[in-house]
N, C-alpha and C. Protein backbone atom coordinates (compact mmCIF):
# COMPACT_ATOMS: atom_id res chain seq x y z
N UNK A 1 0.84 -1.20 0.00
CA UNK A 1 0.00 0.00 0.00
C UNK A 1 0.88 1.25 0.00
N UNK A 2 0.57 2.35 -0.88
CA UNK A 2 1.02 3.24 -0.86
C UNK A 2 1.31 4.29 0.69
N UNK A 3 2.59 4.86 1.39
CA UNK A 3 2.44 5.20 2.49
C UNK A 3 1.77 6.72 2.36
N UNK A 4 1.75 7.02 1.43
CA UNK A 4 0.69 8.22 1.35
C UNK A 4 2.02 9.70 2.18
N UNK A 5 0.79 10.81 2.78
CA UNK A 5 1.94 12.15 3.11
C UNK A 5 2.48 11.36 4.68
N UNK A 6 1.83 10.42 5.40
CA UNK A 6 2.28 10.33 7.25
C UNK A 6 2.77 8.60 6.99
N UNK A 7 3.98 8.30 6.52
CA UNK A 7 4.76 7.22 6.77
C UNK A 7 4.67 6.52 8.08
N UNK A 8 4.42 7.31 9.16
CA UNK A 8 4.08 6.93 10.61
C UNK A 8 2.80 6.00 11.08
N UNK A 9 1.88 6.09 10.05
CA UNK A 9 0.71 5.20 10.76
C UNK A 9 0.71 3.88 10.32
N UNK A 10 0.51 2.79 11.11
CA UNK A 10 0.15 1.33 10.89
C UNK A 10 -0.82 1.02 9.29
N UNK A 11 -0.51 -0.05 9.34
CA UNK A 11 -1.38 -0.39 8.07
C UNK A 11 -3.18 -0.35 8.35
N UNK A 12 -3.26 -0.82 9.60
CA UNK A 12 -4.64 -0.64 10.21
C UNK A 12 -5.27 0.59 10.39
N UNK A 13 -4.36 1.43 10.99
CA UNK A 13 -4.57 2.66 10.83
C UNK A 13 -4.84 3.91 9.31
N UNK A 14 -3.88 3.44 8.82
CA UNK A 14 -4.01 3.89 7.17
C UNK A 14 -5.58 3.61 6.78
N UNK A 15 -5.64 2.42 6.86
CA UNK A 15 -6.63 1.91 5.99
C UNK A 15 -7.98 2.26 6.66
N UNK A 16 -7.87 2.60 8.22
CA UNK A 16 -9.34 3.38 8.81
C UNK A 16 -9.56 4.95 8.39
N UNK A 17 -7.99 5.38 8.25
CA UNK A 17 -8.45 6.74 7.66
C UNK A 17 -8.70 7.36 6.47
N UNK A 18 -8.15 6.43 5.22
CA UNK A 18 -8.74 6.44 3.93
C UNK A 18 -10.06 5.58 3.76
N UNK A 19 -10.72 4.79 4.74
CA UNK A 19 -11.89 4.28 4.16
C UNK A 19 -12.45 5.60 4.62
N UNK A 20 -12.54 6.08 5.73
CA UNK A 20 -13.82 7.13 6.68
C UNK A 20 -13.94 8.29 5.16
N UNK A 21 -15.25 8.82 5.30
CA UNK A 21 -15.57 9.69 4.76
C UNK A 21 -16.50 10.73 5.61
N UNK A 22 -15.62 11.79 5.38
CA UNK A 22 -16.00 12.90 6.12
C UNK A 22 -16.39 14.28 5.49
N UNK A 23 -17.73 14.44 5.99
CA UNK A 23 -18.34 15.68 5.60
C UNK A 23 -17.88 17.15 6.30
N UNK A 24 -17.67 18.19 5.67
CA UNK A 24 -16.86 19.25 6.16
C UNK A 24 -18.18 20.77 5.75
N UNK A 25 -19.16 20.90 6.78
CA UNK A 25 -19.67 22.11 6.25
C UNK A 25 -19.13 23.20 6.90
N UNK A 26 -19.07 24.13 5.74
CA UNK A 26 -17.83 25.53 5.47
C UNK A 26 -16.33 25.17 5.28
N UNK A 27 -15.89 26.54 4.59
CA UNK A 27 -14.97 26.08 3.77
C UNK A 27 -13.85 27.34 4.37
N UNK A 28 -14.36 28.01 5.61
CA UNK A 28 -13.43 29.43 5.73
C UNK A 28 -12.22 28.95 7.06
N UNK A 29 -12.21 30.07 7.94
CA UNK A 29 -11.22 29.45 8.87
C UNK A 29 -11.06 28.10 9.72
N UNK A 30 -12.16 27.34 9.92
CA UNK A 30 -12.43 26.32 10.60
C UNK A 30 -11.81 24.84 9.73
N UNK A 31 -12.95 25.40 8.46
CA UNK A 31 -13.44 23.97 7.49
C UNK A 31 -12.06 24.18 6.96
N UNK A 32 -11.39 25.20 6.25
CA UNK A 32 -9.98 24.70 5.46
C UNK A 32 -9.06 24.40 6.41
N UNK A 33 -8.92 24.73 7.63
CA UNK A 33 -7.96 24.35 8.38
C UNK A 33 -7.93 23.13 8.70
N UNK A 34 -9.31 22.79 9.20
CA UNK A 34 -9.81 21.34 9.67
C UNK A 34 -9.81 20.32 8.06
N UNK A 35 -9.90 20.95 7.18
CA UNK A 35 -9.55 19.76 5.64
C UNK A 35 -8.02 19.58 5.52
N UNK A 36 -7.25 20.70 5.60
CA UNK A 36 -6.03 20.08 6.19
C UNK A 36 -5.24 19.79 6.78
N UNK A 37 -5.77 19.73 7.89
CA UNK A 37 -5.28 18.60 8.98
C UNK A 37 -5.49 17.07 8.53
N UNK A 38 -6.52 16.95 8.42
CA UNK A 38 -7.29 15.94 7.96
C UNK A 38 -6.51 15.17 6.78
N UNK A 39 -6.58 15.56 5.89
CA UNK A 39 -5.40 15.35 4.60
C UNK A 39 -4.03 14.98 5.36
N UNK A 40 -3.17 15.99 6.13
CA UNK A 40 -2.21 15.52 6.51
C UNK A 40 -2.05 14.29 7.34
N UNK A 41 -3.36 14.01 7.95
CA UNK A 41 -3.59 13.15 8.64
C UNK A 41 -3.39 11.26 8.24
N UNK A 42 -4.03 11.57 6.69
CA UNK A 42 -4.41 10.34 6.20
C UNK A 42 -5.50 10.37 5.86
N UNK A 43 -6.18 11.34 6.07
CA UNK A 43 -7.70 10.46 5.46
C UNK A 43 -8.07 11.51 3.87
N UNK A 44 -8.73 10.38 3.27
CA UNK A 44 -8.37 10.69 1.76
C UNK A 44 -9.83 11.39 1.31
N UNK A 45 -11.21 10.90 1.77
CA UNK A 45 -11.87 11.05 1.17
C UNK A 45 -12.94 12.43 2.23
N UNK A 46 -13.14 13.18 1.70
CA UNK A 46 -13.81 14.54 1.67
C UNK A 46 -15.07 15.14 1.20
N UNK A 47 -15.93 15.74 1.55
CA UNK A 47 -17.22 16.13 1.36
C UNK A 47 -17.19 17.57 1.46
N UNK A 48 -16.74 18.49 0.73
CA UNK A 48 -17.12 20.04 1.34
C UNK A 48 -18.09 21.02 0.82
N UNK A 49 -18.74 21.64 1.55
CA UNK A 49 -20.27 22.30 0.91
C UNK A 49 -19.64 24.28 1.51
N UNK A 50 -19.47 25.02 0.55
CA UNK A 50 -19.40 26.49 0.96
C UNK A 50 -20.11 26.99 -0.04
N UNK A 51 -20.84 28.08 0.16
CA UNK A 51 -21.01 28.56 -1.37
C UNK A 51 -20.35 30.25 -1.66
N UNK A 52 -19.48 30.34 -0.85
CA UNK A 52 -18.98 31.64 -0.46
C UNK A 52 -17.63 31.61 -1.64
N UNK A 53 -16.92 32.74 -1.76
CA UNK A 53 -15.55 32.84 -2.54
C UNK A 53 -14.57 33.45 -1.55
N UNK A 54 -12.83 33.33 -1.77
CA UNK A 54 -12.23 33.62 -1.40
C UNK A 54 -11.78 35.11 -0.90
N UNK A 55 -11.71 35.95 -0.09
CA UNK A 55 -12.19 37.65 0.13
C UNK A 55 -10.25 37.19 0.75
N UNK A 56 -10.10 38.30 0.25
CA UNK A 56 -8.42 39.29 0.86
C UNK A 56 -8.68 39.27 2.40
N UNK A 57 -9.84 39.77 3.11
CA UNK A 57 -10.02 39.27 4.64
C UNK A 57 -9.63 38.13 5.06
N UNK A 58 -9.86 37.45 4.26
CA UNK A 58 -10.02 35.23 4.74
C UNK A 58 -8.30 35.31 5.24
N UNK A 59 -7.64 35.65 4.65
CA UNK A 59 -6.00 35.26 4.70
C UNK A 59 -5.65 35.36 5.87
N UNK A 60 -5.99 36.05 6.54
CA UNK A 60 -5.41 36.02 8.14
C UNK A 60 -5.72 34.74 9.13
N UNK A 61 -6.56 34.07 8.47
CA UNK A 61 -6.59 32.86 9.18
C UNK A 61 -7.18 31.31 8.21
N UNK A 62 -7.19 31.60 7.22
CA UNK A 62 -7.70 30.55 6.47
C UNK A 62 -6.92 30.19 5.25
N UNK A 63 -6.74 28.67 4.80
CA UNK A 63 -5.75 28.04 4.21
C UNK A 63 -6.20 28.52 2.79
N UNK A 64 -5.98 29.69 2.66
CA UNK A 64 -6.19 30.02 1.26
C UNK A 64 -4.74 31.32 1.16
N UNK A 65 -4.48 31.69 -0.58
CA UNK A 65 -3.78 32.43 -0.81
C UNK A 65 -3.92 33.50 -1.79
N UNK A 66 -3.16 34.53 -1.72
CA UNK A 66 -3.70 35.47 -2.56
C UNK A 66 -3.95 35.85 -3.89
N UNK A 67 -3.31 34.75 -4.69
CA UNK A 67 -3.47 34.51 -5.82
C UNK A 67 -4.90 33.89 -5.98
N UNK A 68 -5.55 33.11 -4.58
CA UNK A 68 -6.61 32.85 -5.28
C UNK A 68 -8.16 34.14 -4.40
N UNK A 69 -7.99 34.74 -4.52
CA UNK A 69 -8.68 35.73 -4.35
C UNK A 69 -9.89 35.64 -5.47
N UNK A 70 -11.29 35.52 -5.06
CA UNK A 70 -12.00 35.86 -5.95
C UNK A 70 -12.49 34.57 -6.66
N UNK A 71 -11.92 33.11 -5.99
CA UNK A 71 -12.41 31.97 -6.54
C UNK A 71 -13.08 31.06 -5.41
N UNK A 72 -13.66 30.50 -6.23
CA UNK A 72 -14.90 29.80 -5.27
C UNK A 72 -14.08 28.93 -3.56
N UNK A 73 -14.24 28.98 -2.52
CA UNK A 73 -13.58 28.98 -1.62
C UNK A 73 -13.28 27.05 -1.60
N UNK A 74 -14.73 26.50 -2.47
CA UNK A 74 -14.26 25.13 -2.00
C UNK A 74 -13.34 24.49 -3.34
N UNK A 75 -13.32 24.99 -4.53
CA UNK A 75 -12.41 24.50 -5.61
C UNK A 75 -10.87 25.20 -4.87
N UNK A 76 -10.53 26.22 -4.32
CA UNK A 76 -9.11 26.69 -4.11
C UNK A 76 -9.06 25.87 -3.01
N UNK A 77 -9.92 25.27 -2.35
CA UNK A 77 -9.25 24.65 -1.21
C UNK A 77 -9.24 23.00 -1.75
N UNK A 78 -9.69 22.38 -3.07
CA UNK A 78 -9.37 21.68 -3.18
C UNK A 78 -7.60 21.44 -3.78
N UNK A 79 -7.21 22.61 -4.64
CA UNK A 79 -6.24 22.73 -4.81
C UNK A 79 -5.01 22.64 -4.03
N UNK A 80 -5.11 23.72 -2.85
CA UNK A 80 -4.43 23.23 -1.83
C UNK A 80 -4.27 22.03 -1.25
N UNK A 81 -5.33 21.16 -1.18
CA UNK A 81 -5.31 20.06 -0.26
C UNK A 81 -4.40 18.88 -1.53
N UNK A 82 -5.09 19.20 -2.60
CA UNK A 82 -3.71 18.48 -3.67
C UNK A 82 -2.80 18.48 -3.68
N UNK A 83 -2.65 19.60 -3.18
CA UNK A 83 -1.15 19.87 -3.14
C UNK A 83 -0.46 19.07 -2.05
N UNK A 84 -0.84 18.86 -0.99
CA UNK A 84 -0.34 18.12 0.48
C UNK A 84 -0.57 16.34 -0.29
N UNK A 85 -1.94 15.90 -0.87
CA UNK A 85 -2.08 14.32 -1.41
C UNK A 85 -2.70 14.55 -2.55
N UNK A 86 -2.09 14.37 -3.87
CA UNK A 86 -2.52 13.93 -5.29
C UNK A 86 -3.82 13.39 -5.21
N UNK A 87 -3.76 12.49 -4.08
CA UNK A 87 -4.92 11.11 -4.10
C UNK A 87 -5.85 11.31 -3.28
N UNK A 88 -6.25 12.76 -2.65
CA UNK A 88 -7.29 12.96 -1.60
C UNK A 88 -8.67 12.84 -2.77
N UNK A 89 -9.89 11.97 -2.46
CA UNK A 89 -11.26 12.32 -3.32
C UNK A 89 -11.84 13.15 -2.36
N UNK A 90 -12.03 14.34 -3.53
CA UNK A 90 -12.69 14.88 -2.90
C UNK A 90 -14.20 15.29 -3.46
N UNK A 91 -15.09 15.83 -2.77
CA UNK A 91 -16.72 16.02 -3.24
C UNK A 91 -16.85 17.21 -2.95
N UNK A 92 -16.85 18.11 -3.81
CA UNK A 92 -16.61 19.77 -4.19
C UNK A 92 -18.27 20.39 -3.87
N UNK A 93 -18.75 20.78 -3.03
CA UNK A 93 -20.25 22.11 -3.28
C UNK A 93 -20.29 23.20 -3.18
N UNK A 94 -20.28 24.00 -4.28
CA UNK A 94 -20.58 25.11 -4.23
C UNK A 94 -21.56 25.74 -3.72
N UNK A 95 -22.13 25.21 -2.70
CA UNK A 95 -23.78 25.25 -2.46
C UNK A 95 -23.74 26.14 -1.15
N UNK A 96 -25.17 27.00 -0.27
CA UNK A 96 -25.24 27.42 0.58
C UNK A 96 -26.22 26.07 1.30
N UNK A 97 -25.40 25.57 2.08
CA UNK A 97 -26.25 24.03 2.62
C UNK A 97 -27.60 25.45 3.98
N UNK A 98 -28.39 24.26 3.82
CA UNK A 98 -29.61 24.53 4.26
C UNK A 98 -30.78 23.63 4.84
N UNK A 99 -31.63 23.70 5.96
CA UNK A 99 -31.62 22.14 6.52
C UNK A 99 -32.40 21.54 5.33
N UNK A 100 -32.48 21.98 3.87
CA UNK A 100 -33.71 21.44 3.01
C UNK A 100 -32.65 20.51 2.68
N UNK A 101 -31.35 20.96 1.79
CA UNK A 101 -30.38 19.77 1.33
C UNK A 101 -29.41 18.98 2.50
N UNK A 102 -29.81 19.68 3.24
CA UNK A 102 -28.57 19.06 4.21
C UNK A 102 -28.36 16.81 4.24
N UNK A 103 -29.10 16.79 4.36
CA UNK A 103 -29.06 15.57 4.34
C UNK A 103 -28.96 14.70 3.26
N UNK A 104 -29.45 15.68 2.09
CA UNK A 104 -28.58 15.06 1.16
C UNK A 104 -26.91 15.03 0.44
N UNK A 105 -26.51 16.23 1.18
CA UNK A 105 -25.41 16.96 0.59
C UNK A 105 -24.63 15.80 1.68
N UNK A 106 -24.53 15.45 2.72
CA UNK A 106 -23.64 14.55 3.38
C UNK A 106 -24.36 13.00 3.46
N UNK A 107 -24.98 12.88 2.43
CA UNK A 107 -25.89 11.52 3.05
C UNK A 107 -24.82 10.45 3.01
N UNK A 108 -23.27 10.37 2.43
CA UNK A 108 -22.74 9.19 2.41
C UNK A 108 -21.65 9.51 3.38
N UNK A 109 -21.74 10.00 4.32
CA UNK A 109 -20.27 10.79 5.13
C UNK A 109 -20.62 9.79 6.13
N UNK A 110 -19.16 9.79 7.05
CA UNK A 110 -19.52 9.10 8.54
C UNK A 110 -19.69 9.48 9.53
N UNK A 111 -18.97 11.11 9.17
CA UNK A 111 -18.57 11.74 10.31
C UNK A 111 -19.15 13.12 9.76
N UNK A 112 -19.67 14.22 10.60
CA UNK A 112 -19.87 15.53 10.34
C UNK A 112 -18.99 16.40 10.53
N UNK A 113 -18.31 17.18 10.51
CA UNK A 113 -17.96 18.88 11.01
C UNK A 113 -18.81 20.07 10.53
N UNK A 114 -18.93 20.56 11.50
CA UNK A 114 -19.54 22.15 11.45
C UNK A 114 -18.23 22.86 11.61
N UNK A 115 -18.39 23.79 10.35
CA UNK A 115 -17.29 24.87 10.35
C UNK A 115 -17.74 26.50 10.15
N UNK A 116 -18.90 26.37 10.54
CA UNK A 116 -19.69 27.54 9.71
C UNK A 116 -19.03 29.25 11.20
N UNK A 117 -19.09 30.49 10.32
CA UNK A 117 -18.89 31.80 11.92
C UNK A 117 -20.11 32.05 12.39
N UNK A 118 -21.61 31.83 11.61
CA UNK A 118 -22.48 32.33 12.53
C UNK A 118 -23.36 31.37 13.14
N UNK A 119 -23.72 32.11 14.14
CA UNK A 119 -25.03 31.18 15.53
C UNK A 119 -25.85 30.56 14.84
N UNK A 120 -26.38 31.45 13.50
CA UNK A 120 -27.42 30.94 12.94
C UNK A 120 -27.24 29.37 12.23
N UNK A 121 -25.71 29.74 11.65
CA UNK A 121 -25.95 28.40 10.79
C UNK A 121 -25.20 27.24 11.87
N UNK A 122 -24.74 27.59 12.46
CA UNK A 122 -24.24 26.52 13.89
C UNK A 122 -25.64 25.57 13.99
N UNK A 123 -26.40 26.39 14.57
CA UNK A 123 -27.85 25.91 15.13
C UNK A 123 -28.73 25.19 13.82
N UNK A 124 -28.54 25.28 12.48
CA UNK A 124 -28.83 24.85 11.35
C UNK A 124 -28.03 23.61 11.37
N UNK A 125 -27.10 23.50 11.45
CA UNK A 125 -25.92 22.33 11.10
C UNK A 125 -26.69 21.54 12.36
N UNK A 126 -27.05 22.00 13.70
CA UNK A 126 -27.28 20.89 14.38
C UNK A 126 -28.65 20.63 14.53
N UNK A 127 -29.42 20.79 13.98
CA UNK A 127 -30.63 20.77 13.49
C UNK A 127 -30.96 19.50 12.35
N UNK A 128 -30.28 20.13 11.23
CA UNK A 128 -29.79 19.44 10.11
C UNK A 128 -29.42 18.13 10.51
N UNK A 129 -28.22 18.03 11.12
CA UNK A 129 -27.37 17.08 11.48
C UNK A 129 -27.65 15.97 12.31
N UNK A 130 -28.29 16.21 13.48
CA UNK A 130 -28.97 15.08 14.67
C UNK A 130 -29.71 14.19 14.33
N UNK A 131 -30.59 14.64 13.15
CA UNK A 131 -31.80 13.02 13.03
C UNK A 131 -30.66 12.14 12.39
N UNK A 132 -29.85 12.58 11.65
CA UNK A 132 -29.08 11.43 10.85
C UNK A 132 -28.41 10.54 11.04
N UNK A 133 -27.99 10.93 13.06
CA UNK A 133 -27.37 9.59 13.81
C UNK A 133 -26.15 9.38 13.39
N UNK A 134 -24.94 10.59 13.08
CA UNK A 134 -23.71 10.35 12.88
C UNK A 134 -23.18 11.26 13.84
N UNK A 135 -21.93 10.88 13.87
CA UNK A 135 -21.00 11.36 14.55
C UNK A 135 -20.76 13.09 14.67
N UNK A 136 -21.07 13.82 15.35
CA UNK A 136 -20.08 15.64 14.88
C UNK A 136 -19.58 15.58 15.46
N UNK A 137 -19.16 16.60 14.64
CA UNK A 137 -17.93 17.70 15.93
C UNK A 137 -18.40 19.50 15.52
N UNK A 138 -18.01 20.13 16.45
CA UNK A 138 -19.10 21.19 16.12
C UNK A 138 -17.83 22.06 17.28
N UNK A 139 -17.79 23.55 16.96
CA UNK A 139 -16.75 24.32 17.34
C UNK A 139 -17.28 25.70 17.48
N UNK A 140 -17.00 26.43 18.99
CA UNK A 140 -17.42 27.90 19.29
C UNK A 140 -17.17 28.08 20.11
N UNK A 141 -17.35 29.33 20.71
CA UNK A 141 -16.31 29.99 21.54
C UNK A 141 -15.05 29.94 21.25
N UNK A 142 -14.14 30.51 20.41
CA UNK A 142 -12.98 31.40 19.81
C UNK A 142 -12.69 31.74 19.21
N UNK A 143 -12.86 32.45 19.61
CA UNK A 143 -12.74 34.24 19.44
C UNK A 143 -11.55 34.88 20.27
N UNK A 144 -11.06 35.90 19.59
CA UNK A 144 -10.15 36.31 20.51
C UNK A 144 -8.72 35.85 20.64
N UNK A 145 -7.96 36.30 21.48
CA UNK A 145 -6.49 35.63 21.86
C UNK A 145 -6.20 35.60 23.00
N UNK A 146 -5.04 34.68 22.75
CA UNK A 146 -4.73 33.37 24.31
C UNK A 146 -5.52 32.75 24.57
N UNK A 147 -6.03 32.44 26.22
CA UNK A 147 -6.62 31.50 27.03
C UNK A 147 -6.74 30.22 26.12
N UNK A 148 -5.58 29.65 25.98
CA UNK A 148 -5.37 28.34 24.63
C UNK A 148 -6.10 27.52 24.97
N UNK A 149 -5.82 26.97 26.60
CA UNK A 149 -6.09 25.94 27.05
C UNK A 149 -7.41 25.63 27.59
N UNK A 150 -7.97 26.82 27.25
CA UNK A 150 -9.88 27.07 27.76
C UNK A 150 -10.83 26.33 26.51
N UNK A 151 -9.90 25.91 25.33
CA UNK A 151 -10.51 25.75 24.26
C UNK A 151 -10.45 24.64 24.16
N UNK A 152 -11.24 24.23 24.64
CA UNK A 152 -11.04 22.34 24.41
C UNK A 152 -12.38 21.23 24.48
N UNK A 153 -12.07 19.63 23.52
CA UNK A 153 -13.72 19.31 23.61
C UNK A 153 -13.80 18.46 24.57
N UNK A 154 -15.49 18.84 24.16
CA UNK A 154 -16.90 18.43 25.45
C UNK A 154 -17.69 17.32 24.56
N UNK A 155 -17.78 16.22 24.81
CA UNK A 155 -18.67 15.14 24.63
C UNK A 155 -20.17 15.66 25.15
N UNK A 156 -20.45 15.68 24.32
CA UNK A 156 -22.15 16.02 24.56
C UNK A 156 -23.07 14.88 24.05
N UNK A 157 -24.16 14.22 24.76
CA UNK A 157 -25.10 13.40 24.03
C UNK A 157 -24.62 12.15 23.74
N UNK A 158 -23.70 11.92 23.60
CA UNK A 158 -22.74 10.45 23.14
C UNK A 158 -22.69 10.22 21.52
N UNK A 159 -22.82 11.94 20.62
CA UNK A 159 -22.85 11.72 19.41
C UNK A 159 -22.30 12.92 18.79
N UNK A 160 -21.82 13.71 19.84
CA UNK A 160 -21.34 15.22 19.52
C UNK A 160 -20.48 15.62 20.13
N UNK A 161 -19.28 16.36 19.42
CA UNK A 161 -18.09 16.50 20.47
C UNK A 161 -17.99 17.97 19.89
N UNK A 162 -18.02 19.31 21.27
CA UNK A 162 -18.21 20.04 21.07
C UNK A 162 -16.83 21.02 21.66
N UNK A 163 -16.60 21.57 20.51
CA UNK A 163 -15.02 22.28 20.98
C UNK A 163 -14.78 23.55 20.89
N UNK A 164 -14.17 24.32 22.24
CA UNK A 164 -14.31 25.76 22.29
C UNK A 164 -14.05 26.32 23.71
N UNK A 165 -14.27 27.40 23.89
CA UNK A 165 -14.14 27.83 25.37
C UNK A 165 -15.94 28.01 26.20
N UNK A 166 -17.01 27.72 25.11
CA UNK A 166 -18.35 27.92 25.25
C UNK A 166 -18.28 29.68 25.56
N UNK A 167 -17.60 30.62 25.74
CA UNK A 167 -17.90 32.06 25.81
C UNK A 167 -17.61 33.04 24.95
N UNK A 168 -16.42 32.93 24.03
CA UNK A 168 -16.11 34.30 23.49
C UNK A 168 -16.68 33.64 21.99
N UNK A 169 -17.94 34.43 22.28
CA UNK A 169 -18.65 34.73 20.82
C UNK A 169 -17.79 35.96 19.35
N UNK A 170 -18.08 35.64 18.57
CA UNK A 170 -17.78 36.68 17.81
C UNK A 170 -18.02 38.03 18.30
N UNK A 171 -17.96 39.60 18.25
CA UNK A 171 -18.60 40.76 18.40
C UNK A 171 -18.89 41.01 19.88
N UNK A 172 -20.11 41.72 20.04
CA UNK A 172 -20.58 41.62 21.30
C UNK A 172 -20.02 42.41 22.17
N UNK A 173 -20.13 42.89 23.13
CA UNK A 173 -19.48 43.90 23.94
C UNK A 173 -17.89 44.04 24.55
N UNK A 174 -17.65 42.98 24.31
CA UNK A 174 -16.03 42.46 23.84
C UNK A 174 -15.36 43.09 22.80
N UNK A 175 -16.26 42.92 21.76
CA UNK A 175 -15.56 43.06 20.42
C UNK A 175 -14.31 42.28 20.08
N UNK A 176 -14.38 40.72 20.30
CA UNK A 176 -14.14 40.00 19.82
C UNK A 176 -14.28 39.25 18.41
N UNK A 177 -13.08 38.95 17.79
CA UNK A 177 -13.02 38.88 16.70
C UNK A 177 -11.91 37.60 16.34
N UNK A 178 -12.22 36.83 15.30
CA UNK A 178 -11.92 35.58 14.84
C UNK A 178 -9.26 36.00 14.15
N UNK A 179 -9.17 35.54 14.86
CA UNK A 179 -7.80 35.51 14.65
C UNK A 179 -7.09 34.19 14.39
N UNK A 180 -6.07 34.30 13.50
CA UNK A 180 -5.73 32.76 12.95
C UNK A 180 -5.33 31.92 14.30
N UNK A 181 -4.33 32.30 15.40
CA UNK A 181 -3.91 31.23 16.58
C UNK A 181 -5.00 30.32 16.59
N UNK A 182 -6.02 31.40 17.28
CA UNK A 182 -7.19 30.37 18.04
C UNK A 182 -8.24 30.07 17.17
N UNK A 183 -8.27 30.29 15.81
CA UNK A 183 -9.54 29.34 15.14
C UNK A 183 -8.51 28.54 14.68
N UNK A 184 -6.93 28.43 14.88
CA UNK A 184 -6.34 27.24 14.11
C UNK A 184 -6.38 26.39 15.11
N UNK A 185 -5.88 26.84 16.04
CA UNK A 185 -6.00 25.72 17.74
C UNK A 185 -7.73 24.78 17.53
N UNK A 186 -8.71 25.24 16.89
CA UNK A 186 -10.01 24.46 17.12
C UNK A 186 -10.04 24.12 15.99
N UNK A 187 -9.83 24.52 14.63
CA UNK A 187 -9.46 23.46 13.69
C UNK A 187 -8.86 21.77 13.64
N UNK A 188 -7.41 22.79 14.56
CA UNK A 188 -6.72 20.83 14.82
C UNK A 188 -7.35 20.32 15.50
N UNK A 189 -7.85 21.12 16.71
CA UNK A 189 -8.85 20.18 17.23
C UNK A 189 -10.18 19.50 16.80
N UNK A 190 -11.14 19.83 15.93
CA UNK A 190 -11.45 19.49 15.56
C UNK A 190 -11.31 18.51 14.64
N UNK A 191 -10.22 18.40 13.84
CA UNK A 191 -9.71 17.14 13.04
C UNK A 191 -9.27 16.36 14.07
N UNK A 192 -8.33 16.70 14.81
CA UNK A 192 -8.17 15.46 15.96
C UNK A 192 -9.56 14.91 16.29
N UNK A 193 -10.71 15.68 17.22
CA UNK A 193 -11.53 14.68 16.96
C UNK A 193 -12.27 13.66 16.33
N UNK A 194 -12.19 14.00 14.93
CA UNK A 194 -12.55 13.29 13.50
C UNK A 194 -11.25 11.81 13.90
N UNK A 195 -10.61 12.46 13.98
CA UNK A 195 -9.31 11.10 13.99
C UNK A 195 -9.68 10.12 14.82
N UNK A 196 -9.61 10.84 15.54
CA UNK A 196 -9.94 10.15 17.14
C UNK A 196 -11.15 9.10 17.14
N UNK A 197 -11.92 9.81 16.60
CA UNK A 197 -13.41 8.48 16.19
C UNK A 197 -13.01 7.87 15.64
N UNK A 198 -12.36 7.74 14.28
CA UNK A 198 -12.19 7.42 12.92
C UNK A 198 -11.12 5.70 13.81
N UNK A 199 -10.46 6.28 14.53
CA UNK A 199 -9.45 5.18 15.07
C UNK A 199 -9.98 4.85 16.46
N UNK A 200 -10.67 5.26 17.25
CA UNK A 200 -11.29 4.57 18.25
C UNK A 200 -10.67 4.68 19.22
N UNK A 201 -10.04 6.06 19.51
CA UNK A 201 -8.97 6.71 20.36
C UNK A 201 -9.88 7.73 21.42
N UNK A 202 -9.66 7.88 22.67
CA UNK A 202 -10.06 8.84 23.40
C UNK A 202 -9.86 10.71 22.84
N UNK A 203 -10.71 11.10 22.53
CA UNK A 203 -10.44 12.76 21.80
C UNK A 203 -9.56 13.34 22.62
């Protein structure tokens, strides 16, 4: 078998993280960070739904570059992720998911992520997401900088692993605002938890 980008994992292991297929909704600081981790990780096969494009803003924290400015956020991030594995499949949507398609747009995934910045579509994704009886992972509260170690997941329900500090919302009388450290810190975390199921490891 090919050892793929992580020479380090077992053959058992390899082969749990290229079978899993994982659905990734949003494609901005969360979802591209969390697609490549994921990729670097081993696991090959991918589901991503954004219907947004790449903005000169995104760069401060999201795996995109400035050359691709102005292109659809989930084709440049498939590019990138090619770039790390030739051999990642991936399932490209240009779409604004919504609880009407939602279940069809991930109906063959094993695993969920929510990557979306607002409350609204958070609460959509888990709406969406719960009758279908798979696995999430779902990410909020960080915002802001430092308190690293406040950001971390919560097993909820025995079907949702929820990662964050639960307080610093976007905006708000704070005026808190999304910075690459700490939406990259809940990215990996979030792919770690994907892993973590995927291999049957404590998150």
């Amino acid at each position: 078998m090919d050892e793929g980008p992580n020479p380090f994992l077992t053959e058992v292991e390899r082969s749990r993280l290229e079978s899993a297929r994982i659905g990734i909704a949003g494609a901005g600081g969360l979802g591209s960070n969390c697609a490549m981790h994921l990729v670097r990780a081993g696991v090959t096969h991918l589901t991503i739904a954004d219907f947004d494009v790449v903005a000169e803003s995104n760069l401060n924290r999201q795996f995109f570059f400035r050359n691709q400015i102005g292109r659809k956020k989930v084709y440049a991030l498939a590019e990138n992720l090619w770039r790390i594995n030739v051999n990642v499949k991936l399932v490209l949507l240009p779409i604004r998911l919504t609880r009407e398609n939602f279940a069809a747009t991930f109906a063959d995934c094993d695993i969920l992520v929510e990557a979306f910045d607002s409350a609204d579509a958070k609460a959509m994704f888990l709406a969406s997401a719960t009758p279908l009886d798979k696995p999430m992972v779902m990410a909020s509260g960080i915002a802001g900088w430092g308190h690293s170690a406040e950001v971390v997941p919560r097993m909820i329900g025995g079907r949702l692993i929820a990662i964050g500090d639960g307080e610093s919302g976007v905006g708000g009388e704070a005026g808190l605002y999304p910075v690459s450290p700490r939406v990259g810190i809940a990215a990996a975390m979030e792919a770690n938890a994907v892993c973590s199921i995927i291999l049957g490891h404590q998150f």
